[in-house]
N, C-alpha and C. Protein backbone atom coordinates (compact mmCIF):
# COMPACT_ATOMS: atom_id res chain seq x y z
N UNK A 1 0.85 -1.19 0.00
CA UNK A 1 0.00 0.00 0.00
C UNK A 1 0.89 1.24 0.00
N UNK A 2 0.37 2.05 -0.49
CA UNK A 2 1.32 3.48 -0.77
C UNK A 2 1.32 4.42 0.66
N UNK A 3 2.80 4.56 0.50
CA UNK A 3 2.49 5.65 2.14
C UNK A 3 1.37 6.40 2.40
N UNK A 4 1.26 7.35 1.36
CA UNK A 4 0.45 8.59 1.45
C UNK A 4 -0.95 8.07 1.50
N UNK A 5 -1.30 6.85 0.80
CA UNK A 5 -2.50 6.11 1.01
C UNK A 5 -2.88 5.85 2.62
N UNK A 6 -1.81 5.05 3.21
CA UNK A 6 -1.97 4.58 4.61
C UNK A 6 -2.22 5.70 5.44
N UNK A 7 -1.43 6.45 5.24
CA UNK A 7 -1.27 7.82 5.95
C UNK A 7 -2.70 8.54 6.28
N UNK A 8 -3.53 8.53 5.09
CA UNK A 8 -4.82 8.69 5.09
C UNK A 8 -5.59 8.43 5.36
N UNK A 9 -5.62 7.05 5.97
CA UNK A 9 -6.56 6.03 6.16
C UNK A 9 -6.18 6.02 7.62
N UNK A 10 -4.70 6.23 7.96
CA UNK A 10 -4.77 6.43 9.50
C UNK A 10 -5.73 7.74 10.34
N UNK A 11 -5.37 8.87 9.39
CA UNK A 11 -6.10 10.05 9.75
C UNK A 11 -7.75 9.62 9.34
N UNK A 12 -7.97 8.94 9.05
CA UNK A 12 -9.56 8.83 8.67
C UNK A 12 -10.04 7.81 9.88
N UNK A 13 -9.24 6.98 10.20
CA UNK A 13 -9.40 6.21 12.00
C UNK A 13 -9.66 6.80 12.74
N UNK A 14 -8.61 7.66 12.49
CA UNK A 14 -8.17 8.39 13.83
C UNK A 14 -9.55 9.29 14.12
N UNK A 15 -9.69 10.31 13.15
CA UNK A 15 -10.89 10.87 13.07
C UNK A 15 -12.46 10.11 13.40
N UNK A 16 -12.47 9.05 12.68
CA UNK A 16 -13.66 8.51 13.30
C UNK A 16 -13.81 8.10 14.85
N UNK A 17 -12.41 7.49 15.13
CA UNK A 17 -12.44 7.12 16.50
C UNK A 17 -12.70 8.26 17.64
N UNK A 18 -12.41 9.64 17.43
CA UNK A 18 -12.10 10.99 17.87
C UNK A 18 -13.79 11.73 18.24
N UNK A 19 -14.60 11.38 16.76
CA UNK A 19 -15.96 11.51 16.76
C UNK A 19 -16.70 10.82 17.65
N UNK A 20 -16.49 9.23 17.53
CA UNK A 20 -17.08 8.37 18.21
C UNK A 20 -16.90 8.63 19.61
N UNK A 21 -16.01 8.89 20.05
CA UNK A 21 -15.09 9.26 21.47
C UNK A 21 -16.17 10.61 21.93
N UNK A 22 -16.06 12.12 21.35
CA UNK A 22 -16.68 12.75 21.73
C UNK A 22 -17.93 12.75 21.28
N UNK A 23 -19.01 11.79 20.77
CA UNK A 23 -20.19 11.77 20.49
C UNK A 23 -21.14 10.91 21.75
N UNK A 24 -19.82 10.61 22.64
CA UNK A 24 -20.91 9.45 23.88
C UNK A 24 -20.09 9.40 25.12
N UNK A 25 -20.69 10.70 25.59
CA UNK A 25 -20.46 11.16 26.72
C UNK A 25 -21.36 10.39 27.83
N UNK A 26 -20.76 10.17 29.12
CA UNK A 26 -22.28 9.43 29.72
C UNK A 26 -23.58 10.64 30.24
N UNK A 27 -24.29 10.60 30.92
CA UNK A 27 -25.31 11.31 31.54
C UNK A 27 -25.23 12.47 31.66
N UNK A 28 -24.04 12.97 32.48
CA UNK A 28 -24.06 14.39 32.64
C UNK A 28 -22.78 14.83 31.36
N UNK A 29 -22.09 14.31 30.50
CA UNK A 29 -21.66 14.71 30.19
C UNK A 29 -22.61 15.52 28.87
N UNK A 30 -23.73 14.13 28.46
CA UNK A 30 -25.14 14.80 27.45
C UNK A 30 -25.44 16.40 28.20
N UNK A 31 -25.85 16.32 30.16
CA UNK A 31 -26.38 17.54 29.83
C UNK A 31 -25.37 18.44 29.87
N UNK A 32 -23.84 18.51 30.17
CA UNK A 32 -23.40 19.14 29.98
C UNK A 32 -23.42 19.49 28.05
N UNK A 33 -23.57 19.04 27.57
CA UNK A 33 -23.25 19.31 25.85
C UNK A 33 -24.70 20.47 25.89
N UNK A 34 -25.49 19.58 26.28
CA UNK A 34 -26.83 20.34 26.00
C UNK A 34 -26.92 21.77 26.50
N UNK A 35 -26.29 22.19 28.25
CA UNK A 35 -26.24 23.26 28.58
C UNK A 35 -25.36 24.05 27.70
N UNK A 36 -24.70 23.90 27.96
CA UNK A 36 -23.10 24.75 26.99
C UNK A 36 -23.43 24.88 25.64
N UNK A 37 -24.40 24.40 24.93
CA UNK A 37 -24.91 24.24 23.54
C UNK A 37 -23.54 23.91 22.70
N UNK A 38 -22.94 23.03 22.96
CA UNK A 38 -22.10 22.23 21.87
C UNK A 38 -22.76 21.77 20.79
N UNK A 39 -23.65 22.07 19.65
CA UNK A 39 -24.17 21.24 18.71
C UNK A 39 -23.26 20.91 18.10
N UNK A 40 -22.08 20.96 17.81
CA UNK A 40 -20.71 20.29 17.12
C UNK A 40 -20.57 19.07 17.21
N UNK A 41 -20.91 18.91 18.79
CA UNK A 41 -20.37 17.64 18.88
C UNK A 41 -21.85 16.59 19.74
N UNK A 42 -23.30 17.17 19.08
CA UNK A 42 -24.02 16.41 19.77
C UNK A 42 -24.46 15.40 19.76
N UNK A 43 -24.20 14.68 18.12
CA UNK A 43 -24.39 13.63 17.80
C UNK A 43 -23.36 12.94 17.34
N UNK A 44 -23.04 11.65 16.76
CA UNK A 44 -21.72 11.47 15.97
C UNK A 44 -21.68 11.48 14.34
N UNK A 45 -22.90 12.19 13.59
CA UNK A 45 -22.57 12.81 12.33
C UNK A 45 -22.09 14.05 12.94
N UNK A 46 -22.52 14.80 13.68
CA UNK A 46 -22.10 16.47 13.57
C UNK A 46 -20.95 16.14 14.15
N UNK A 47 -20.34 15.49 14.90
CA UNK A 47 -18.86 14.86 15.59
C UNK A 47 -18.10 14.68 14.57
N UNK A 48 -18.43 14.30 13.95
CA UNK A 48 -17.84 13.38 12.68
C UNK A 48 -17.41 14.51 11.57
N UNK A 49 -18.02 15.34 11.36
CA UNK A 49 -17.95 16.65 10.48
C UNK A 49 -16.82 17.89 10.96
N UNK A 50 -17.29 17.63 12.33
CA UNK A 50 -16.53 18.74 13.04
C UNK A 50 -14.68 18.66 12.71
N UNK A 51 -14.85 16.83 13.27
CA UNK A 51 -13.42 16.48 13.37
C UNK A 51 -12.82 16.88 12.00
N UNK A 52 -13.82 16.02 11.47
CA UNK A 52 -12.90 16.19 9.89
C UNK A 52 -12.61 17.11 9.64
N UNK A 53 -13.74 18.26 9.08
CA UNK A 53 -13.47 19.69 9.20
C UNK A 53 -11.87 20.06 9.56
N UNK A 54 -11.59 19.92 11.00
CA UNK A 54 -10.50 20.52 11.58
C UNK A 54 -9.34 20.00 10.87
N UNK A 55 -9.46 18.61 10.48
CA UNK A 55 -8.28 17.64 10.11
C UNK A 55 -8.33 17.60 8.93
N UNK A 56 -9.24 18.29 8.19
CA UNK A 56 -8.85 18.50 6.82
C UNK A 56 -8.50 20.03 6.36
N UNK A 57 -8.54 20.52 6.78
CA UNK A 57 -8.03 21.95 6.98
C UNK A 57 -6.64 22.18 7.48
N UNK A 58 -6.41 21.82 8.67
CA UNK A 58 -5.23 21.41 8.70
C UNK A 58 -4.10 20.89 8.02
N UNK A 59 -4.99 19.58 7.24
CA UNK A 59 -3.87 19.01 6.33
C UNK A 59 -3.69 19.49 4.94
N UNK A 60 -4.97 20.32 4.56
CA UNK A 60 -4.52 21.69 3.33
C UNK A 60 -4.09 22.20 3.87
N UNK A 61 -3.47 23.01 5.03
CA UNK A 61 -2.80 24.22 5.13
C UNK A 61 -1.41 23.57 5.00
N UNK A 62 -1.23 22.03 5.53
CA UNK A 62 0.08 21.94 5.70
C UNK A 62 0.31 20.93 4.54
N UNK A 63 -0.31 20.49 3.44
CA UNK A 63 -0.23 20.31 1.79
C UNK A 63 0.54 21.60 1.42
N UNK A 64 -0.42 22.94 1.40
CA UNK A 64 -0.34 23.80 0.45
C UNK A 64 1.16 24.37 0.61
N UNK A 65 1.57 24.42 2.40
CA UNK A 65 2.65 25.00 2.52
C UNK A 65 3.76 24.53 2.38
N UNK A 66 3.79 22.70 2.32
CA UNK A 66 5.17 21.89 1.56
C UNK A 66 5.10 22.36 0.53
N UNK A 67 4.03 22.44 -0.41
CA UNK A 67 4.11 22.38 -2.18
C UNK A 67 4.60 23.99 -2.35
N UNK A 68 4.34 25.16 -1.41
CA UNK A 68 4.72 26.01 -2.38
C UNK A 68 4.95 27.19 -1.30
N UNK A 69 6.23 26.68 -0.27
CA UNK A 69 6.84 27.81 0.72
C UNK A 69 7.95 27.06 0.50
N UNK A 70 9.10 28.00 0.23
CA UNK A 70 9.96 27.96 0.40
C UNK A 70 10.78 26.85 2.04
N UNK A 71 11.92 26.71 2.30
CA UNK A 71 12.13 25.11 3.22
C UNK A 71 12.16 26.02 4.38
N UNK A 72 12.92 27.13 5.07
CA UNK A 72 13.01 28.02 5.73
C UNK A 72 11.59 28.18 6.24
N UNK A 73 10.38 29.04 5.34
CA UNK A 73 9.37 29.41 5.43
C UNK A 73 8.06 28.09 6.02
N UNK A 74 8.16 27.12 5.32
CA UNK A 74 8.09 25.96 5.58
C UNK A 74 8.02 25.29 7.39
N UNK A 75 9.53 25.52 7.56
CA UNK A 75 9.66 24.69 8.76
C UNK A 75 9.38 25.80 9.81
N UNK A 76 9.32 27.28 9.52
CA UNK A 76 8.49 27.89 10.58
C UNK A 76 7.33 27.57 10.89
N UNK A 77 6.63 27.60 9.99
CA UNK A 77 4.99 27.48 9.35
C UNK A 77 4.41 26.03 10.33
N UNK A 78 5.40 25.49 10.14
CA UNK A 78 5.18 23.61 10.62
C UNK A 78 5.88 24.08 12.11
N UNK A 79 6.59 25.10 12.67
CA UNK A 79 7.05 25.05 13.62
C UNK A 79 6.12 25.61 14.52
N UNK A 80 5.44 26.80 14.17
CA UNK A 80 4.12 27.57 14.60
C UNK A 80 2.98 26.57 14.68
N UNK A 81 2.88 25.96 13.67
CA UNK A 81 1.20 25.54 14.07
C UNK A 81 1.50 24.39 14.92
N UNK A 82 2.75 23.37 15.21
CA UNK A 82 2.64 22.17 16.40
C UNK A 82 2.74 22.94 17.70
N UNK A 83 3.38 24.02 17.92
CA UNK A 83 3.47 24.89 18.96
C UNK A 83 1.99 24.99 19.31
N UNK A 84 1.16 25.71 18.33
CA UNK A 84 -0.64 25.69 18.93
C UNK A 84 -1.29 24.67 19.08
N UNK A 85 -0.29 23.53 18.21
CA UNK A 85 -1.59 22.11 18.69
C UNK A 85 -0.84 21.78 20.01
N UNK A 86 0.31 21.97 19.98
CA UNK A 86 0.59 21.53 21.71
C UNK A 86 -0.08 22.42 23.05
N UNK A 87 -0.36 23.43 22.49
CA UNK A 87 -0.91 24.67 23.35
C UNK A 87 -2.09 24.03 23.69
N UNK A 88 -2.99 23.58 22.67
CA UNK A 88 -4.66 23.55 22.72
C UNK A 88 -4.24 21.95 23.24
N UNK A 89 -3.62 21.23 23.79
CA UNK A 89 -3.37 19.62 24.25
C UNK A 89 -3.09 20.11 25.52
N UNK A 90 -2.27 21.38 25.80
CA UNK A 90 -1.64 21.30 27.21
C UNK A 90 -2.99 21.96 27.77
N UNK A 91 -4.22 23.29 26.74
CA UNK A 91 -5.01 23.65 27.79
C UNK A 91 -6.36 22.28 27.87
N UNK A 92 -6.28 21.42 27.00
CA UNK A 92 -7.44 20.38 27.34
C UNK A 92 -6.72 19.68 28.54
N UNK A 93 -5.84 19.58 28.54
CA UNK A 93 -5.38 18.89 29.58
C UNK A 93 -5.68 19.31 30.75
N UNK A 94 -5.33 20.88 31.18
CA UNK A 94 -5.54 21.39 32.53
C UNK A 94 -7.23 21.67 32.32
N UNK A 95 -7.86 21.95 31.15
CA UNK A 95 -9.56 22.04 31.74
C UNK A 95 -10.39 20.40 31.95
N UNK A 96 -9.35 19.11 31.66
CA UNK A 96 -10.29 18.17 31.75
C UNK A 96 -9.76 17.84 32.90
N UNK A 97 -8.84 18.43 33.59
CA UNK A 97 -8.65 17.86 34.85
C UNK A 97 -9.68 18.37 35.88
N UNK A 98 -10.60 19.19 35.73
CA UNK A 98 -11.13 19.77 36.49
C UNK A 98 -12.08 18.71 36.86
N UNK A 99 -12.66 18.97 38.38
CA UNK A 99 -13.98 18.17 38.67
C UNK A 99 -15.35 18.15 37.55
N UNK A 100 -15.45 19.26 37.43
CA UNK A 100 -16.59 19.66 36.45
C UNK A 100 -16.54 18.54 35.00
N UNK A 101 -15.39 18.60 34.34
CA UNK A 101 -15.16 17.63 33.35
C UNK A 101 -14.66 16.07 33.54
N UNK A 102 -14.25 16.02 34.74
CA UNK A 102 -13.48 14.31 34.73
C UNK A 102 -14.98 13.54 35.23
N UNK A 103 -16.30 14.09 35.47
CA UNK A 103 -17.29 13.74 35.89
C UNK A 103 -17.92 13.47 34.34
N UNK A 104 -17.52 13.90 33.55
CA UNK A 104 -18.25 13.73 32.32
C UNK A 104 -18.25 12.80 31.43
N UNK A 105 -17.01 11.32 32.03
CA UNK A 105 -16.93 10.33 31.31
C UNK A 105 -15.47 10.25 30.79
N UNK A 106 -14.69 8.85 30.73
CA UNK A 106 -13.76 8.42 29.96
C UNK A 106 -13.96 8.51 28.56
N UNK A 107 -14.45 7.87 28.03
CA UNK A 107 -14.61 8.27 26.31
C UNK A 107 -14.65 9.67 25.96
N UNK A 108 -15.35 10.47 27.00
CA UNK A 108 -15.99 11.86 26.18
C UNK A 108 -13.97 12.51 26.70
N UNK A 109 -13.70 12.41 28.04
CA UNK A 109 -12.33 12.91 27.97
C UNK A 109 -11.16 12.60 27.16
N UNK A 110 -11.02 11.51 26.77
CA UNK A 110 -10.07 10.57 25.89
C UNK A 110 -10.52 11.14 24.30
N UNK A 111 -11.58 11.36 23.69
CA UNK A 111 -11.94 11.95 22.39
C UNK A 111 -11.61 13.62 22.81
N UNK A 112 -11.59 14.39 23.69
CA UNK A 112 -11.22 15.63 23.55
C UNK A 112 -9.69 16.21 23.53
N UNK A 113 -8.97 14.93 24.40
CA UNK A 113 -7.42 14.83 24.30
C UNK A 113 -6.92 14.38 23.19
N UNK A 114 -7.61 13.19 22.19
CA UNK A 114 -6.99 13.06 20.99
C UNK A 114 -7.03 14.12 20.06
N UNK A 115 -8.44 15.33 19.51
CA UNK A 115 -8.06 16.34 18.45
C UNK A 115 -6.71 16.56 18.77
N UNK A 116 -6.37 17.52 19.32
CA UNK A 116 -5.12 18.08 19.75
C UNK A 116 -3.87 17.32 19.38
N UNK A 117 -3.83 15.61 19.84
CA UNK A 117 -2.84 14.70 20.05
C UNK A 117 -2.98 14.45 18.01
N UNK A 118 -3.70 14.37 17.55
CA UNK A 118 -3.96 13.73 15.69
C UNK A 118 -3.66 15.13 15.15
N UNK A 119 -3.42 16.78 15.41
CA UNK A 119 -2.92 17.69 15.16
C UNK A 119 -1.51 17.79 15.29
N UNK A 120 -1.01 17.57 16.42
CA UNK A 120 0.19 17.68 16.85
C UNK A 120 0.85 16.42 16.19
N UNK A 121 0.68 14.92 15.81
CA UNK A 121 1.39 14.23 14.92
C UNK A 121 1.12 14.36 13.45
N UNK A 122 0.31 15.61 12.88
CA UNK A 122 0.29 15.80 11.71
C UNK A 122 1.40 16.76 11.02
N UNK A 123 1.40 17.94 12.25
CA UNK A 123 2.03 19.49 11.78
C UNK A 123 3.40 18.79 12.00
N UNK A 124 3.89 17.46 13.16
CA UNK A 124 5.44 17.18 13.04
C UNK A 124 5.75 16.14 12.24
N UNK A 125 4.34 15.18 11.60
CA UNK A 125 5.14 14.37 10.53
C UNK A 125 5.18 15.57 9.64
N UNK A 126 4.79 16.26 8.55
CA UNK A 126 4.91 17.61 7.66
C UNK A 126 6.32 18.03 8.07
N UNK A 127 7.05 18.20 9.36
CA UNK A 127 7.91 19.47 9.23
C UNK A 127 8.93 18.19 9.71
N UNK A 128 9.44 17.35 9.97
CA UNK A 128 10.31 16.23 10.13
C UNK A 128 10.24 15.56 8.35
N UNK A 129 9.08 16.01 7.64
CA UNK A 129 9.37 15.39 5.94
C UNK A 129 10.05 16.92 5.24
N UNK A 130 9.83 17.79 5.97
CA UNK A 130 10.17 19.10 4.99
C UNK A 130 11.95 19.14 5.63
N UNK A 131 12.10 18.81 6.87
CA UNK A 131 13.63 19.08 7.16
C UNK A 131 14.39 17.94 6.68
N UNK A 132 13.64 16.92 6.13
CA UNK A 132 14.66 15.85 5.86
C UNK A 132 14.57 16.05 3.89
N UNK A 133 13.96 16.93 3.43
CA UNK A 133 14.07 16.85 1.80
C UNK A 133 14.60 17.62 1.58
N UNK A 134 15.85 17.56 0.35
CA UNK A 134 16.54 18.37 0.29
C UNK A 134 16.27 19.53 -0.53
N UNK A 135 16.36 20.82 -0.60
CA UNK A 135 15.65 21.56 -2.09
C UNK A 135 16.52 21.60 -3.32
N UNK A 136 15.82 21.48 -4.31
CA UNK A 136 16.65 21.10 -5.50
C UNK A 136 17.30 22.76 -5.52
N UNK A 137 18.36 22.42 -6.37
CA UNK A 137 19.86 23.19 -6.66
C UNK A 137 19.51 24.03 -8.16
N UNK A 138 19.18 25.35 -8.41
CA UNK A 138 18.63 25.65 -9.43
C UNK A 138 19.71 26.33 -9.97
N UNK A 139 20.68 26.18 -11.05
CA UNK A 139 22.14 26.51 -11.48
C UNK A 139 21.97 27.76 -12.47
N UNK A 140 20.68 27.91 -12.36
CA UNK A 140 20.53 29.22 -13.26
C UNK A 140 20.24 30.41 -12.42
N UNK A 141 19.73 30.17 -11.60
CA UNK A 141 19.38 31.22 -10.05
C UNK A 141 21.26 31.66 -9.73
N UNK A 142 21.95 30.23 -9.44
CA UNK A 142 23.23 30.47 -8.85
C UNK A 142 24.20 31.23 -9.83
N UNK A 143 23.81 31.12 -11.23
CA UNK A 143 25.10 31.53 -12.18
C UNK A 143 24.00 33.30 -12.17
N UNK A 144 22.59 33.57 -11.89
CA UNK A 144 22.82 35.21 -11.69
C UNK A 144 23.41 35.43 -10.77
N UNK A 145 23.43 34.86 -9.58
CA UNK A 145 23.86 36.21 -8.21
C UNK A 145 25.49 36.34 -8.82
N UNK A 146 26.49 35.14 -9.59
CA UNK A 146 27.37 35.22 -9.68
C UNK A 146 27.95 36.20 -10.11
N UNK A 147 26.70 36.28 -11.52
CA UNK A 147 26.75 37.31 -12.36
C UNK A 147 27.77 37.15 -13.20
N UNK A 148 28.01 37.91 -14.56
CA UNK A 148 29.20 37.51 -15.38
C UNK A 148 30.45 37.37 -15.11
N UNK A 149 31.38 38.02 -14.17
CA UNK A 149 32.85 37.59 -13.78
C UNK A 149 32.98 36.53 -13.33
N UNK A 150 31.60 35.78 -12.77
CA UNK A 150 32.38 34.23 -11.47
C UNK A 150 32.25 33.34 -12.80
N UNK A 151 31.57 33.50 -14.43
CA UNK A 151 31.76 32.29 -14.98
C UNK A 151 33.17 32.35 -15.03
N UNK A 152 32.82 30.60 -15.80
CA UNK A 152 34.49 30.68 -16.48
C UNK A 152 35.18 30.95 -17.48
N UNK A 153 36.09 31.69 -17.33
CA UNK A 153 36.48 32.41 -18.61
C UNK A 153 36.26 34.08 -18.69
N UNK A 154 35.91 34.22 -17.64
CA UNK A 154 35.82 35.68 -17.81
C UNK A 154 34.23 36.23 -18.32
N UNK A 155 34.71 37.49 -18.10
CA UNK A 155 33.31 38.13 -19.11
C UNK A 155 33.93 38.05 -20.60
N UNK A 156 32.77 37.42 -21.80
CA UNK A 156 33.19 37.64 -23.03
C UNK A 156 32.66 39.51 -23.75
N UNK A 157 34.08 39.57 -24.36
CA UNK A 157 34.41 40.99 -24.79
C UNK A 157 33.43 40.54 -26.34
């Protein structure tokens, strides 16, 4: 099977499992959804949409920016956005520790810690494939900055 195939099919697990996870909360975690008006995540089609949504957006932003940012520009880009998925992992972390949320169920906590966790191994497989490819060598870019004296032979008279 082709990497980029598998690769896809992992993120499409992952995602369903993520939906399924935050679509079945036990008792109070329903009325918590219901008070707070989460309709995002009240069923597991709108779960299911949401996730993807995020995880496909994500993975165009970080498509568009291998295919056409420069390697520099690139590994910022990939350096910035795992920085925010680690941000939004470290604050689910400290709000599901709270009483209010660890009352709301294992599945429903375990599906709110994975978005974050299927973000954060997306933006560093992307920027661990962009630091390990090399950029091609364009000899016509290098012979302008040289400009006519660095060929060889001189400038022709």
């Amino acid at each position: 099977m082709n990497r980029k195939w598998s690769s896809l099919l992992l993120l499409l697990v992952l995602s369903v499992t993520d939906a399924y996870l935050l679509a079945h909360p036990n008792l109070i975690g329903k009325i918590g959804v219901l008070i707070y008006k989460h309709h995002y995540i009240r069923n597991f089609p709108r779960a299911l949409l949401t996730v993807t949504i995020v995880v496909g957006v994500l993975l165009a932003i970080c498509e568009l920016v291998y295919r056409f940012a420069q390697k520099k520009t690139a590994i910022f880009s990939y350096l910035t956005l795992t920085a925010v998925s680690l941000f939004w992992f470290m604050y689910v972390l400290v709000t599901f520790s709270s009483f209010s949320y660890r009352i709301t169920g294992k599945a429903f906590i375990y599906g709110a810690h994975l978005l974050p966790v299927i973000l954060t191994g997306l933006t560093l497989r992307y920027l661990i494939k962009r630091i390990l490819v090399n950029e091609p060598v364009n000899d016509a870019l290098k012979d302008e900055k040289r400009g006519p004296e660095g060929l060889k032979g001189g400038p022709k008279a």
